[in-house]
Protein backbone atom coordinates (compact mmCIF):
# COMPACT_ATOMS: atom_id res chain seq x y z
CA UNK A 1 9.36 14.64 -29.74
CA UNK A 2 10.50 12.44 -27.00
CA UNK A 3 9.84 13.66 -23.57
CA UNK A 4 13.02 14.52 -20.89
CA UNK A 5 13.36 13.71 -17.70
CA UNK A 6 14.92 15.63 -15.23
CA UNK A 7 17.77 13.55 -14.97
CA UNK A 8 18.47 14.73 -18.87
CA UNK A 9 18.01 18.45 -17.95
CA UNK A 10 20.28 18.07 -15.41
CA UNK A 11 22.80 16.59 -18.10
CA UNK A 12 22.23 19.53 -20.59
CA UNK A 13 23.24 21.98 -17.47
CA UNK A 14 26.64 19.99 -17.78
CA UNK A 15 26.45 20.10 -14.10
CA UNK A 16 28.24 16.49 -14.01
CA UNK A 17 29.15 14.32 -17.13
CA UNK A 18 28.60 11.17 -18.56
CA UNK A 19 32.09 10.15 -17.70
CA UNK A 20 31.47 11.22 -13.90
CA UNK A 21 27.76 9.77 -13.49
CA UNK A 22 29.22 6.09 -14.71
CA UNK A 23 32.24 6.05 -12.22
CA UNK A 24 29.70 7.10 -9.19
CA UNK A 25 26.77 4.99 -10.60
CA UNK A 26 28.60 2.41 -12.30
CA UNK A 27 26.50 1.88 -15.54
CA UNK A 28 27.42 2.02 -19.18
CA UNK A 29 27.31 5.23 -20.89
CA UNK A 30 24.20 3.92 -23.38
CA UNK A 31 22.45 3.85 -20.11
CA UNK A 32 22.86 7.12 -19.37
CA UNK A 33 21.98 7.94 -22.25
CA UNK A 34 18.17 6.55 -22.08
CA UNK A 35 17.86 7.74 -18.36
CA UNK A 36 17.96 11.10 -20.21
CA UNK A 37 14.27 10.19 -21.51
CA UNK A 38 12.99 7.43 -20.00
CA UNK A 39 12.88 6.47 -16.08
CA UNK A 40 15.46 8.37 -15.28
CA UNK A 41 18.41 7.18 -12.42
CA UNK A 42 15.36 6.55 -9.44
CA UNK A 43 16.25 3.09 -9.16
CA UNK A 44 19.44 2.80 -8.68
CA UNK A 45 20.59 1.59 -5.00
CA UNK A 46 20.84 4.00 -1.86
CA UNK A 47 24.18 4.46 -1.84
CA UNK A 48 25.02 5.05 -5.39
CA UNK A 49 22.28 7.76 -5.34
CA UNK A 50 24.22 9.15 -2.86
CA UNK A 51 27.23 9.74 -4.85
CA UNK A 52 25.27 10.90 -7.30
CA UNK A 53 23.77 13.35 -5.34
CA UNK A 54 26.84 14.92 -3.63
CA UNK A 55 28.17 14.98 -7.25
CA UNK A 56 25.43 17.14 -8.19
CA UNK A 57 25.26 19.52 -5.10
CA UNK A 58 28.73 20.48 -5.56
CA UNK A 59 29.16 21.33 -8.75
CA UNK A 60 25.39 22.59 -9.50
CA UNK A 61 24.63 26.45 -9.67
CA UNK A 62 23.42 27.02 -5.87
CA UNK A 63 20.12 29.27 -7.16
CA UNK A 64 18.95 27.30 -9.95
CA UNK A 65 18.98 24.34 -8.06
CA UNK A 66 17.16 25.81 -5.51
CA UNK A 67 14.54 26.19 -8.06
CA UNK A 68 14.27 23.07 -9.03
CA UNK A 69 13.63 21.74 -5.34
CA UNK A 70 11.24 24.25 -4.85
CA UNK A 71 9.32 23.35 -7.97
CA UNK A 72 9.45 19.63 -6.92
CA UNK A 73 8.76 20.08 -3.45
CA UNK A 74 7.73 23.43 -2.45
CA UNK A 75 9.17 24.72 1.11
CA UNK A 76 12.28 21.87 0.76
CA UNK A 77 14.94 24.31 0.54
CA UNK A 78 14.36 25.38 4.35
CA UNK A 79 15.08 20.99 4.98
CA UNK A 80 17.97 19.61 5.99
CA UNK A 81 20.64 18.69 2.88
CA UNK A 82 20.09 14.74 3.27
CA UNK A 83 16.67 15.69 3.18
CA UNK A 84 17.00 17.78 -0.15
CA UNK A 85 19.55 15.36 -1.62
CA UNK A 86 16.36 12.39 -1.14
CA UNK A 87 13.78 15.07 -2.45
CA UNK A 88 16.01 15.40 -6.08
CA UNK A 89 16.80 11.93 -6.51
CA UNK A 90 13.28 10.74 -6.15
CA UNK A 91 12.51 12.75 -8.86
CA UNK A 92 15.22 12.36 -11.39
CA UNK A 93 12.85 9.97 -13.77
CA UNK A 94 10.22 12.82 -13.90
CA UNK A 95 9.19 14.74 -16.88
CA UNK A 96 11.02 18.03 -16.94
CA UNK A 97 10.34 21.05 -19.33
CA UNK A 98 12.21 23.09 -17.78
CA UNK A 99 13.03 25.03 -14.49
CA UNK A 100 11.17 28.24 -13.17
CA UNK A 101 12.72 31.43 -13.86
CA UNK A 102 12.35 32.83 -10.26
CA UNK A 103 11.55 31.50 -7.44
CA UNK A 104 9.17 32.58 -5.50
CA UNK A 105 10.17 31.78 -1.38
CA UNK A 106 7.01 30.66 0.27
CA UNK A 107 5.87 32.26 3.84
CA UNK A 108 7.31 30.46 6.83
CA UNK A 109 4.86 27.52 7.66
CA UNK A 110 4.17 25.42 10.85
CA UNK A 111 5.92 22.59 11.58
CA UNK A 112 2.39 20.36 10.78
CA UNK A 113 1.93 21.77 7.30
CA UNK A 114 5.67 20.96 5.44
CA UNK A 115 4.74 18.86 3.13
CA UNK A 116 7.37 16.40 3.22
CA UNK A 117 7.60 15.35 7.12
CA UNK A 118 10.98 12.60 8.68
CA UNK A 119 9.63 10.64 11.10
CA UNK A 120 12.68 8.62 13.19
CA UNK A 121 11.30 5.50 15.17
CA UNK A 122 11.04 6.14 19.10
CA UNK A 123 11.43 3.39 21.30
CA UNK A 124 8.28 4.60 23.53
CA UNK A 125 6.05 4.85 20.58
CA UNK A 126 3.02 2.07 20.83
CA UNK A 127 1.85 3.02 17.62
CA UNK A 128 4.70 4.95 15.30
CA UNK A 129 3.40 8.55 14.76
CA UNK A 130 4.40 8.30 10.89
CA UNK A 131 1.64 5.66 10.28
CA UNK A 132 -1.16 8.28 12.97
CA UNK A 133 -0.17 10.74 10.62
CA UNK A 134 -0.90 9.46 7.09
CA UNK A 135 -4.26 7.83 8.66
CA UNK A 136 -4.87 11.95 9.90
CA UNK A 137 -4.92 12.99 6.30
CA UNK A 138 -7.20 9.67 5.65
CA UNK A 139 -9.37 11.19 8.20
CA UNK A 140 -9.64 14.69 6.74
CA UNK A 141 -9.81 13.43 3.23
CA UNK A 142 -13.15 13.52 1.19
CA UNK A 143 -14.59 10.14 -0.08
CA UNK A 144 -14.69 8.45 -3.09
CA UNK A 145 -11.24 8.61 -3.03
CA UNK A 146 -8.17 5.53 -3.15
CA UNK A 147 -5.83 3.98 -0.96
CA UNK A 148 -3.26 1.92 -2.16
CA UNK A 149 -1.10 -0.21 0.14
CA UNK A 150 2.07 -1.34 -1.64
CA UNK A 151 3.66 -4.13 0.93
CA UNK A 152 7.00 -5.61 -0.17
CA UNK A 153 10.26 -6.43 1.45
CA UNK A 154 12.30 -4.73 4.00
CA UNK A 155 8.65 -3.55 6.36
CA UNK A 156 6.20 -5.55 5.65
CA UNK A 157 2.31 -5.03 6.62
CA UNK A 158 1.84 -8.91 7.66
CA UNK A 159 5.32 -8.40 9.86
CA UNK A 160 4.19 -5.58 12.38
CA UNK A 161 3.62 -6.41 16.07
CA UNK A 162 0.04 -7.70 16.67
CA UNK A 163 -1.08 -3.61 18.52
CA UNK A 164 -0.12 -1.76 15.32
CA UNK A 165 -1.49 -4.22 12.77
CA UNK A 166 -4.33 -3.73 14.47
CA UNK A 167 -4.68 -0.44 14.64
CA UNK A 168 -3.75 -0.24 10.72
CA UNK A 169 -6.44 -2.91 10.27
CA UNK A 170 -8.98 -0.85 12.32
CA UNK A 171 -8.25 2.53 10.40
CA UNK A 172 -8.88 0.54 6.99
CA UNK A 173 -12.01 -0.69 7.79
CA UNK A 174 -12.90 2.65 9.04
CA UNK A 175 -12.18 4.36 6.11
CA UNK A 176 -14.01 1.50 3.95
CA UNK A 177 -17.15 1.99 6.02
CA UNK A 178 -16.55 5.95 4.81
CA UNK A 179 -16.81 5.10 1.16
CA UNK A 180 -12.87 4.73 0.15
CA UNK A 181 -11.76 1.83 -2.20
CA UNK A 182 -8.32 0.03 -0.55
CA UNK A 183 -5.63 -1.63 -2.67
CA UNK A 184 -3.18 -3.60 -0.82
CA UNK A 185 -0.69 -4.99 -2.77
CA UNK A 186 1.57 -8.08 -1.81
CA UNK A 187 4.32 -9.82 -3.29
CA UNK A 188 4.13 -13.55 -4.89
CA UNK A 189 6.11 -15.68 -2.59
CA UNK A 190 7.10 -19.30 -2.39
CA UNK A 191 5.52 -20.59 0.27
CA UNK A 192 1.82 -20.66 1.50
CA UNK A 193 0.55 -18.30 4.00
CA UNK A 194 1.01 -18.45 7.88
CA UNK A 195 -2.05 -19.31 9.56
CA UNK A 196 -2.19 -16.40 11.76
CA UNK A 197 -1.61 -13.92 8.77
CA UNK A 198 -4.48 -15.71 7.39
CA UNK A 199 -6.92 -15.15 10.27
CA UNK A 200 -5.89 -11.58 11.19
CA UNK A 201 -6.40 -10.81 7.77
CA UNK A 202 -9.93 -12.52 7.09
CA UNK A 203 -12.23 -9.56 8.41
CA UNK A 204 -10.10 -7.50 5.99
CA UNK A 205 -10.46 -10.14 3.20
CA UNK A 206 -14.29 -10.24 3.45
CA UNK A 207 -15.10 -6.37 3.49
CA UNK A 208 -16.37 -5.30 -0.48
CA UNK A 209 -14.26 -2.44 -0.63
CA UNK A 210 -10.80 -4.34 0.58
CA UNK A 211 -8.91 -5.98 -2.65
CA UNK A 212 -5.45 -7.93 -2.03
CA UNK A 213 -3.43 -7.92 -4.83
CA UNK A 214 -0.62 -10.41 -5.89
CA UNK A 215 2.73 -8.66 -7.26
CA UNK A 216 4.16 -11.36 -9.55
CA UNK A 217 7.88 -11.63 -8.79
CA UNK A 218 10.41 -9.95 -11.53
CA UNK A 219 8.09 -6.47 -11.01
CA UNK A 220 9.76 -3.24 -11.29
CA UNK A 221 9.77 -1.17 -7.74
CA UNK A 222 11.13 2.39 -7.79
CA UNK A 223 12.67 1.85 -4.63
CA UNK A 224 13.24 -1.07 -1.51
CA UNK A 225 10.30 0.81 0.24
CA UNK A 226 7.11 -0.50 1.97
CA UNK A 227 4.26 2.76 1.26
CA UNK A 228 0.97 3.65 1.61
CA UNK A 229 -0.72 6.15 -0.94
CA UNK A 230 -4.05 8.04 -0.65
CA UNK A 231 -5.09 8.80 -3.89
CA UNK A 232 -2.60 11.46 -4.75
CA UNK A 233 -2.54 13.46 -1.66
CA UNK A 234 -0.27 11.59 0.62
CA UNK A 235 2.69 8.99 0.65
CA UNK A 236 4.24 7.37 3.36
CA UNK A 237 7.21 5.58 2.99
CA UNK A 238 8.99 3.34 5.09
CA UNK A 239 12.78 2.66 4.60
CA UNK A 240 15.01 0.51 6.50
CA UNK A 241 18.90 1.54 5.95
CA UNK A 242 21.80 -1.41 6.67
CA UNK A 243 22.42 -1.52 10.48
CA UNK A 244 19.57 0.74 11.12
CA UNK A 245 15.89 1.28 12.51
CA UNK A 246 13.09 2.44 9.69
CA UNK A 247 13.10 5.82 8.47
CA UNK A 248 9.58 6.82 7.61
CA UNK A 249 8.63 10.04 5.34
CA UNK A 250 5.43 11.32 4.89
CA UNK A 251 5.24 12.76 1.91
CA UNK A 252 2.10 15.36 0.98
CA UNK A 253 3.77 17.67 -1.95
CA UNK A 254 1.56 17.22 -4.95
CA UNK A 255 4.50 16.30 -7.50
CA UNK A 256 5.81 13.71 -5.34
CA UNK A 257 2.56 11.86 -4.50
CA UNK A 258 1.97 11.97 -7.88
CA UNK A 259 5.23 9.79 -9.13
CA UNK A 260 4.39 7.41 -6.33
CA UNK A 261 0.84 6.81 -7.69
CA UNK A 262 1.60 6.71 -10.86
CA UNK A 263 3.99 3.85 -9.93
CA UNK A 264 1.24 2.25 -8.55
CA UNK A 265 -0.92 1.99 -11.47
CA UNK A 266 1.99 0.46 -12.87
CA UNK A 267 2.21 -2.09 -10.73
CA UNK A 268 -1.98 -2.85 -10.51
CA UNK A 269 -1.77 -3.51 -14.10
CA UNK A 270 0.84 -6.55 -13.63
CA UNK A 271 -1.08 -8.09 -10.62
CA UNK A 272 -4.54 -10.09 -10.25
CA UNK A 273 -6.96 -9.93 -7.45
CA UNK A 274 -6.13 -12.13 -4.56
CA UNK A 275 -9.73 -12.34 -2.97
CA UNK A 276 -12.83 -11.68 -5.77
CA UNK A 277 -15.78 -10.41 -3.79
CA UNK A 278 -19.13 -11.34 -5.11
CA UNK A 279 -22.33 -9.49 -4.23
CA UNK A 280 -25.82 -11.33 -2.97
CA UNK A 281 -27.33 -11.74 -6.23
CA UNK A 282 -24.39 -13.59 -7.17
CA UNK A 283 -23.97 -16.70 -5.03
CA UNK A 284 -25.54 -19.03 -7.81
CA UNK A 285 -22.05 -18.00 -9.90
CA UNK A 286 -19.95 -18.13 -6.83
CA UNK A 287 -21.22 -22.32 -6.32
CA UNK A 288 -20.71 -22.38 -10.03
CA UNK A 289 -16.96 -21.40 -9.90
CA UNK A 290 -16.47 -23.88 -7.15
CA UNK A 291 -17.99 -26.40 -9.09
CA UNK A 292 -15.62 -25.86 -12.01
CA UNK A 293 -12.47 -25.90 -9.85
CA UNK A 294 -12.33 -28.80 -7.73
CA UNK A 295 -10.18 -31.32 -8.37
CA UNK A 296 -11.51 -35.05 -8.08
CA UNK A 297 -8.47 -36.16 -6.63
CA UNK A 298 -8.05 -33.64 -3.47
CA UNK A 299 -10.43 -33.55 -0.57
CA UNK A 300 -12.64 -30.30 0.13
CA UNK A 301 -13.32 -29.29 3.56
CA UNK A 302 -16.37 -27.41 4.28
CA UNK A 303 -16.86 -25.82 7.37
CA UNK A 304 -20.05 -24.35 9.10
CA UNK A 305 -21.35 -23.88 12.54
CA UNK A 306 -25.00 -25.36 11.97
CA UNK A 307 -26.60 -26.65 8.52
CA UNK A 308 -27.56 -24.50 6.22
CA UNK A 309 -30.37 -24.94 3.36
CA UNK A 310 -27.49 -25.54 0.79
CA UNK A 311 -27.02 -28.89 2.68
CA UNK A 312 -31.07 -30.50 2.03
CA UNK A 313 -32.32 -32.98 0.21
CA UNK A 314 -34.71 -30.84 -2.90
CA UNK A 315 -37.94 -31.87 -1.23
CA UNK A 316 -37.01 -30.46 2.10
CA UNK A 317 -35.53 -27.03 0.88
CA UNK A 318 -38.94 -26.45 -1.40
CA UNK A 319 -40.59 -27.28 1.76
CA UNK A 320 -38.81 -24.29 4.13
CA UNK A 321 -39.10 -21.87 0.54
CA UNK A 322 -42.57 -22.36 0.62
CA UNK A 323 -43.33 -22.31 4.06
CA UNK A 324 -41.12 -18.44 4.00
CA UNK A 325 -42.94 -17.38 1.26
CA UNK A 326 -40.44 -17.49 -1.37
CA UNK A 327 -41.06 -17.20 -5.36
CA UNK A 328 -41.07 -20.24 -7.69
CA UNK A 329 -37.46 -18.44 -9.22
CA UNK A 330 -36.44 -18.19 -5.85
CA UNK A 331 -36.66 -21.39 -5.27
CA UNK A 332 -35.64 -22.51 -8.71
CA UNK A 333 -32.39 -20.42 -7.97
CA UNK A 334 -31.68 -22.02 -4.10
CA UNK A 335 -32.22 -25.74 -5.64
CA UNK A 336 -29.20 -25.12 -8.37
CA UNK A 337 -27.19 -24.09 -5.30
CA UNK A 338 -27.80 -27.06 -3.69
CA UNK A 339 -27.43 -28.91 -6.60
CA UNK A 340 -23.89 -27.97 -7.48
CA UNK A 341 -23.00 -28.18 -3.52
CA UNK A 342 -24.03 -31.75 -4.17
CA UNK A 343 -22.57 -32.52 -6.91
CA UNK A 344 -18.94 -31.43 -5.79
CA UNK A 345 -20.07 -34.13 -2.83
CA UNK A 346 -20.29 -36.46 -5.35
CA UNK A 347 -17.02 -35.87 -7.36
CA UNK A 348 -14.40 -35.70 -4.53
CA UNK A 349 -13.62 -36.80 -1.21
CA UNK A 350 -15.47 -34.30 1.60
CA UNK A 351 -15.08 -33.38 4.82
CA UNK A 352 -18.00 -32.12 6.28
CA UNK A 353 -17.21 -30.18 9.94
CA UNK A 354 -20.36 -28.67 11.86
CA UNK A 355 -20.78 -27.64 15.64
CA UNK A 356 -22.29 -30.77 17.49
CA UNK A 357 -23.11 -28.16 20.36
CA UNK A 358 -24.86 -25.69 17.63
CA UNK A 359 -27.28 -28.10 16.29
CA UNK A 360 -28.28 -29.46 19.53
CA UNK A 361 -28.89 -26.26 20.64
CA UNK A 362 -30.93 -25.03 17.55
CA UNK A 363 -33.09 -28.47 17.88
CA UNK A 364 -34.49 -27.14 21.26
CA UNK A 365 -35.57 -24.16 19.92
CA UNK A 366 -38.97 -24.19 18.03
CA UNK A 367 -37.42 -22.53 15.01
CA UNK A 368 -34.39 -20.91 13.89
CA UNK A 369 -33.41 -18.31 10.97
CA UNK A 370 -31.34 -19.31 8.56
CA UNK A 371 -28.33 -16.41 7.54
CA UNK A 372 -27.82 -17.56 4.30
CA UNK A 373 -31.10 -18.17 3.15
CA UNK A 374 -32.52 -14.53 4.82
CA UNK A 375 -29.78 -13.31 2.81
CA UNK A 376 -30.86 -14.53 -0.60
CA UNK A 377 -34.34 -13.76 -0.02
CA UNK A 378 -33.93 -10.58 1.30
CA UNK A 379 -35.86 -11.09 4.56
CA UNK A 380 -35.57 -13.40 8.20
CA UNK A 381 -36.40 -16.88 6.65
CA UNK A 382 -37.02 -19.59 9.65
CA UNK A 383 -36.65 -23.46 9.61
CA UNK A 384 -38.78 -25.65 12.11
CA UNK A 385 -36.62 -28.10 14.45
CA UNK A 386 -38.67 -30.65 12.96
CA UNK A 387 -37.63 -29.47 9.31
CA UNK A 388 -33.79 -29.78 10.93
CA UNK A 389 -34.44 -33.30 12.29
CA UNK A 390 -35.35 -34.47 8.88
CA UNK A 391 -32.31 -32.83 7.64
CA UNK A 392 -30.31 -34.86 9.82
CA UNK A 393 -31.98 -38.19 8.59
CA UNK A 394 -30.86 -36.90 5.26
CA UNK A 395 -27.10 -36.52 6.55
CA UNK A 396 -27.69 -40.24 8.11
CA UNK A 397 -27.87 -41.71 4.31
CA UNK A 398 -25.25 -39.44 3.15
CA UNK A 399 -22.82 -39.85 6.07
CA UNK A 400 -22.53 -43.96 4.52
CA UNK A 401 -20.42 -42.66 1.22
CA UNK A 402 -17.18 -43.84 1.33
CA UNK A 403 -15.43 -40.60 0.39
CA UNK A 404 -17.48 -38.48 2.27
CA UNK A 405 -17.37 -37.85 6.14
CA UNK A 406 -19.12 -35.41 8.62
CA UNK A 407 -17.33 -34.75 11.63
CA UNK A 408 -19.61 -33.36 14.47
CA UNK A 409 -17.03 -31.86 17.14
CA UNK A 410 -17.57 -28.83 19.59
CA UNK A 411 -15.92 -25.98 18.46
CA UNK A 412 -15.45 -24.86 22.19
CA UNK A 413 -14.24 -27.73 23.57
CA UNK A 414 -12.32 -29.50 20.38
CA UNK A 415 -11.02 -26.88 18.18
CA UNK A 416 -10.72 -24.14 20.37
CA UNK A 417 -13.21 -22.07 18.42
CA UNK A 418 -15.32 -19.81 20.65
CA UNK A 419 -17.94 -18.79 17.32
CA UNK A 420 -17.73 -20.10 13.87
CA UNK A 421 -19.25 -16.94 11.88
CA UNK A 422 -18.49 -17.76 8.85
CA UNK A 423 -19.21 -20.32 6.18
CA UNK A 424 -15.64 -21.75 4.47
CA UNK A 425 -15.32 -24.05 1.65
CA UNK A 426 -11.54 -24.67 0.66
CA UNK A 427 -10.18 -27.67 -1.24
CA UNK A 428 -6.11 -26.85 -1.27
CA UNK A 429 -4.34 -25.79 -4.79
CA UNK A 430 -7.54 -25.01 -5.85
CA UNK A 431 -9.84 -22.89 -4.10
CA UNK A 432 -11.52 -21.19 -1.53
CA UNK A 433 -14.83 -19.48 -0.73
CA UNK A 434 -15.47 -17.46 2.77
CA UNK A 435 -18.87 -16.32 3.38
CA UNK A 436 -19.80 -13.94 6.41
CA UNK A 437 -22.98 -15.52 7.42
CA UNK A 438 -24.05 -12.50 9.39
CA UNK A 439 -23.46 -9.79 6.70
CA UNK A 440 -23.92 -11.83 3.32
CA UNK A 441 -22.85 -9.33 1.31
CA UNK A 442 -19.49 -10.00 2.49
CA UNK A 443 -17.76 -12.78 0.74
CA UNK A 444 -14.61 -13.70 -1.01
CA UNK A 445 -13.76 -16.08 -3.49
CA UNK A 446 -9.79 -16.91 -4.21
CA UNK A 447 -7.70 -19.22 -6.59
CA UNK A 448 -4.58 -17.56 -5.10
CA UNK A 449 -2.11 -20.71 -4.00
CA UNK A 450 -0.69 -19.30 -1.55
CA UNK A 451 -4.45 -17.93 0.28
CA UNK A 452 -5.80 -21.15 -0.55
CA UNK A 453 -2.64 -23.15 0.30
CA UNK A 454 -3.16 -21.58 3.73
CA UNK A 455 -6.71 -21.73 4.53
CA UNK A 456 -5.98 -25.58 3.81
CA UNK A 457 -3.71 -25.79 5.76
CA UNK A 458 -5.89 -24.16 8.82
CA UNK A 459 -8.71 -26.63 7.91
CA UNK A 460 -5.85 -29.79 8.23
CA UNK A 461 -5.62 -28.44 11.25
CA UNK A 462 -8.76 -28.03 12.30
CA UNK A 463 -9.29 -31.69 11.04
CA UNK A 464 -6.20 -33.03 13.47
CA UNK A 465 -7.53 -31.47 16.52
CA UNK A 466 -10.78 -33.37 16.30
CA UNK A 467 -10.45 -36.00 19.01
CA UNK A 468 -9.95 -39.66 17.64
CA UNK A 469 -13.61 -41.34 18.56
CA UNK A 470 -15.59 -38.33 17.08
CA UNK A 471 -13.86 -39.29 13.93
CA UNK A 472 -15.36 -42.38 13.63
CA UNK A 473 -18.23 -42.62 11.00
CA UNK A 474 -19.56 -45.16 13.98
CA UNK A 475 -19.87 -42.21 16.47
CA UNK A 476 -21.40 -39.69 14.01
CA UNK A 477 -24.13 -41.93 13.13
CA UNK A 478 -24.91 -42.73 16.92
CA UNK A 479 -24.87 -38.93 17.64
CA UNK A 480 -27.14 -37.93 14.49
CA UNK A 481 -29.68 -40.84 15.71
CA UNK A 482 -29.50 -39.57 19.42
CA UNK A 483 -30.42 -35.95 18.06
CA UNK A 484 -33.49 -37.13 16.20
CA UNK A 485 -34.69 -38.65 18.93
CA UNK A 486 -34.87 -35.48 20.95
């Protein structure tokens, strides 16, 4: 038996006909037909619905309909019309078997608990109450639960002045560090992505319990709407009329939130992961998948503050593995690493950027932990300045390749960069790996053309603002030999 929605129970009341729903809607009758058991009218555009609805309000049976809106949205009937009108067509593509037979009228409630809350934008508003709201419920929400962030179109996330991106941004990571699982979804767009969307979004991209999500382009929306969902407690839409500010609606009645999660299971199954997250014990698979998708033909930038172990000749890293007190797999494990790092050297053209003022500062210290190393091995692991100055002779044969250079800048006085805390390997249409060097369990690994388009983009740039003479393989060398020296 094929299910109905409301939309077709609404038809069987012969509250409005077939004839009248095409003139105000303007589709064919067969369509009409199969909104009566599948989807229903939700998507048609705002001001068709409208038509629609003050078709049905008229000529629908005052009480009955009043049961329906309490059924969909209990305490509704005490909103405003508009409101009631958006509450029923919402819901005209749910499954419907069938109205109440009374209706029971709910005890007058505060302001704060109606489920469905209109929030209209005020100009003195540094961050818009709608979005405090929804991250309320967040708050008082138990954990494991979901948050989905569906970003498309007429409000998007990336869009919002710098203060309340940041304050959504904070409240994410807040509610990661509690134990919930985000989904933000974006749409697939033609062009790469800005550089400082990029960077305000890289602490987000990083964190293990963040996933971006690409929404391939021809997907189904129900509506023009940006929203966030939490599980399937709360909604919060964002609308933006013709000629008008946003509209937001929080939305916390059960039957609602429901539809609006539902739709976003919908849409997870069509998309792919943006930024893959890898755990600690699996940075030997991460270098693997960068090894299988460079391209010869492009050049891969890697960028680091100071040299890390993945960057020795083998005799030198089994030296520092032994000296920490690391196990023959261990080491066996850290040597592949290096191996494949080295090998990608060898296929393509490189560009090798570390912090001239880092590694003279680590060579007047007696020794220095390595991050990524400590991470792998589970404890602080230390290399000597004399192991680093050795490392640098080893950078003084490799630095002679023709298609690879190492640029030795300051990233304070040259590219502007007050702390390099991450490790970045990008080669553009092809990929990208980000490694937080202070947290290793925080990585991400993308294939995403537009994220990697960008970050290549930021690395270009990076590249341009090097001066002129510390681009020369002449001044490199002379620099390398002065640090040895020390």
């Amino acid at each position: 038996m094929q299910k109905k929605t409301l939309f077709g129970y609404l038809m069987e009341r012969k509250w409005m006909t077939a004839e009248e729903v095409s003139a105000a809607l303007g589709v064919q009758p067969e369509t009409i037909e199969e909104w009566c058991t599948r989807n229903g009218a939700v998507k048609t555009e705002t001001e068709a619905m409208q038509k629609l609805m003050n078709l049905l309000f008229e000529q629908a049976e005052p009480g009955e309909l009043a049961a329906i809106l309490e059924r969909i949205a209990p305490g509704s009937t005490r909103l405003d019309s508009d409101v009631q009108r958006e509450v029923l067509g919402k819901a005209l593509g749910m499954e419907w078997k069938g109205t109440a037979v009374t209706v029971s009228v709910p005890a007058k409630q505060e302001t704060q608990n109606v489920p469905i809350r209109i929030y209209l934008p005020q100009s003195n508003e540094k961050i818009p109450a709608s979005i405090k709201a929804f991250w309320e419920v967040v708050a008082q929400t138990d954990v494991p639960s979901e948050i989905h962030i569906a970003d498309w179109g007429s409000f998007a996330l990336d869009e919002m002045e710098q203060s309340v991106f940041q304050y959504v941004a904070e409240q994410m990571l807040r509610a990661a560090k509690r134990g919930f699982t985000l989904h933000i979804l974006t749409p697939e767009t033609g062009e790469y992505q800005d550089i400082p969307v990029l960077l305000r979004r890289l602490h987000l991209y990083l964190n293990p319990r963040i996933t971006y999500y690409r929404i391939p382009r021809g997907a189904e929306y129900p509506a023009n709407e940006s929203w966030m969902t939490l599980g399937m407690k709360a909604v919060l839409l964002t609308r933006v009329l013709p000629g008008e500010a946003p509209i937001t609606t929080l939305i916390q009645e059960p039957t609602l939130a429901q539809y609006y999660y539902n739709w976003m299971q919908m849409l997870l199954i069509q998309t792919r992961p943006l930024n893959q997250h890898t755990g600690e014990g699996d940075v030997l698979h991460m270098y693997s998948r960068m090894k299988a998708d460079v391209h010869p033909l492009m050049t891969v930038y890697f960028l680091e503050a100071a040299p890390s172990f993945l960057h020795m000749p083998p005799q030198l890293l089994r030296e520092v593995m032994q000296d920490n007190g690391a196990e023959e797999t261990q080491i066996t494990e850290c040597l592949r690493m290096s191996m494949l790092r080295a090998s990608m050297r060898s296929i393509c053209k490189c560009a090798q950027i570390y912090n001239g003022d880092q590694i003279l500062h680590l060579l007047q210290q007696e020794k220095y932990t390595d991050p990524l190393l400590s991470g792998i091995l589970g404890k602080p692991c230390y290399i000597t300045a004399q192991q680093l100055k050795k490392q640098l002779h080893f950078f003084l044969s490799e630095v002679e390749h023709t298609n690879y250079q190492m640029f030795l800048p300051s990233f304070e006085m040259d590219l502007r960069l007050s702390q390099c805390g991450v490790s970045m390997t990008v080669q553009e249409d092809s990929m990208t790996s980000v490694i937080d060097i202070s947290q290793r369990s925080r990585n991400f690994y993308s294939t995403d053309l537009s994220c990697v388009g960008g970050f290549a983009q930021y690395m270009e740039q990076l590249h341009r603002m090097i001066p002129p003479v510390k681009r020369s393989g002449n001044w490199t060398r002379r620099l390398l030999k002065r640090y040895i020296q020390l």
